[in-house]
Protein backbone atom coordinates (compact mmCIF):
# COMPACT_ATOMS: atom_id res chain seq x y z
CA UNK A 1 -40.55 17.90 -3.82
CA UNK A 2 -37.74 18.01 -6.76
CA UNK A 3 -35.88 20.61 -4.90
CA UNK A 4 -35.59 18.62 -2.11
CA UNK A 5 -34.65 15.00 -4.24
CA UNK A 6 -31.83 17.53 -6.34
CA UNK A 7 -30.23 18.36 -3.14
CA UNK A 8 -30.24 14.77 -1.62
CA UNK A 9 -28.71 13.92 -5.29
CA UNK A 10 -26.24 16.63 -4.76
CA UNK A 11 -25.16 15.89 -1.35
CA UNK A 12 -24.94 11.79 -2.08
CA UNK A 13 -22.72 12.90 -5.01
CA UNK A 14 -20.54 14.82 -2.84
CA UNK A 15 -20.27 12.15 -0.08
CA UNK A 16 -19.42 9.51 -2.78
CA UNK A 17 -17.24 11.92 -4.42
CA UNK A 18 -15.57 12.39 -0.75
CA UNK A 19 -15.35 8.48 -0.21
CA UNK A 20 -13.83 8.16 -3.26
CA UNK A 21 -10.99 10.42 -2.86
CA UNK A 22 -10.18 9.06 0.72
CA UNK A 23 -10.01 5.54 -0.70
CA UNK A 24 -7.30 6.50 -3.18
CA UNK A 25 -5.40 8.21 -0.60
CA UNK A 26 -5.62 5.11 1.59
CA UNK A 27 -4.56 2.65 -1.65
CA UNK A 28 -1.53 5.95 -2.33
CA UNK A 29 -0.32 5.39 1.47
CA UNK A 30 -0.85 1.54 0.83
CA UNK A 31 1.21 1.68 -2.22
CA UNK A 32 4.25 3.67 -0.49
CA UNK A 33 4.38 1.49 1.62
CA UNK A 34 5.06 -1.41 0.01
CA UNK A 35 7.76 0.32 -1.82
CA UNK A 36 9.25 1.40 1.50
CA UNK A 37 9.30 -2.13 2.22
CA UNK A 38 10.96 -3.72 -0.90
CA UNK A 39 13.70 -0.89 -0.91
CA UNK A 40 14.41 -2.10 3.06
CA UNK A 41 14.56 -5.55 2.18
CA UNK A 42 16.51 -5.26 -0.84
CA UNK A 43 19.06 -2.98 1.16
CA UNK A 44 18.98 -6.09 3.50
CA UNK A 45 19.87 -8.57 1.12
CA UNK A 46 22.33 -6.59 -0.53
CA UNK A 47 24.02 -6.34 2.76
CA UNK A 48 24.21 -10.15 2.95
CA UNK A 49 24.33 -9.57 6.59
CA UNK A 50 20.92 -10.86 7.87
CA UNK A 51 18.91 -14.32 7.10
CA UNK A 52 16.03 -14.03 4.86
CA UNK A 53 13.62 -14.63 7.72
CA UNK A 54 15.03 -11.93 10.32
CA UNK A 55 14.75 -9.54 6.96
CA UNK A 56 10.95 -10.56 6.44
CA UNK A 57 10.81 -9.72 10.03
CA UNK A 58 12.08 -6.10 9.79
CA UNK A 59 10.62 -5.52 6.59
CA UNK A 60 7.12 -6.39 7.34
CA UNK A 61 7.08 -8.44 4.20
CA UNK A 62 6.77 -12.46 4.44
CA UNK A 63 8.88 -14.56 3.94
CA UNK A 64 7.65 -15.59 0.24
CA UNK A 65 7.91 -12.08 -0.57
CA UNK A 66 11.74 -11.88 0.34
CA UNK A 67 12.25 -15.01 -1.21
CA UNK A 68 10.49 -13.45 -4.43
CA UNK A 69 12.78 -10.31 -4.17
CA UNK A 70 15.42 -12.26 -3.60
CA UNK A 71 15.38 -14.23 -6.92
CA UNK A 72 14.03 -10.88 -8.99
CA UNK A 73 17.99 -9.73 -7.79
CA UNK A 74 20.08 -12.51 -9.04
């Protein structure tokens, strides 16, 4: 009976230890791309070329966001 509870410990471990490291890939990808965002935007407003809602709109970002961005520049 403990050999059989050790290796249901061990193999819960190693699942949670697997879930774990695929939810900090997911929050890495998450996190690149949100920077990938902000550096489009900002490229966009630095261009002064395109209105802050057709730049949310490309971006992904909303609107607030750009807005945010937008003052963090001046």
């Amino acid at each position: 009976m403990c050999k059989a509870v050790e290796e249901f410990a061990e193999r819960r471990a190693a699942e949670a230890k697997a879930e774990g490291k695929a939810e900090g890939e997911r929050k890495g990808e998450r996190k690149g791309e949100r920077k990938t965002m902000l550096a489009t935007a900002k490229r966009m407003l630095e261009s002064g070329m395109l209105a802050l809602k057709d730049i949310a709109k490309f971006s992904g970002l909303s609107l607030a966001q750009v807005k945010k961005l937008q003052a963090s520049m001046a």
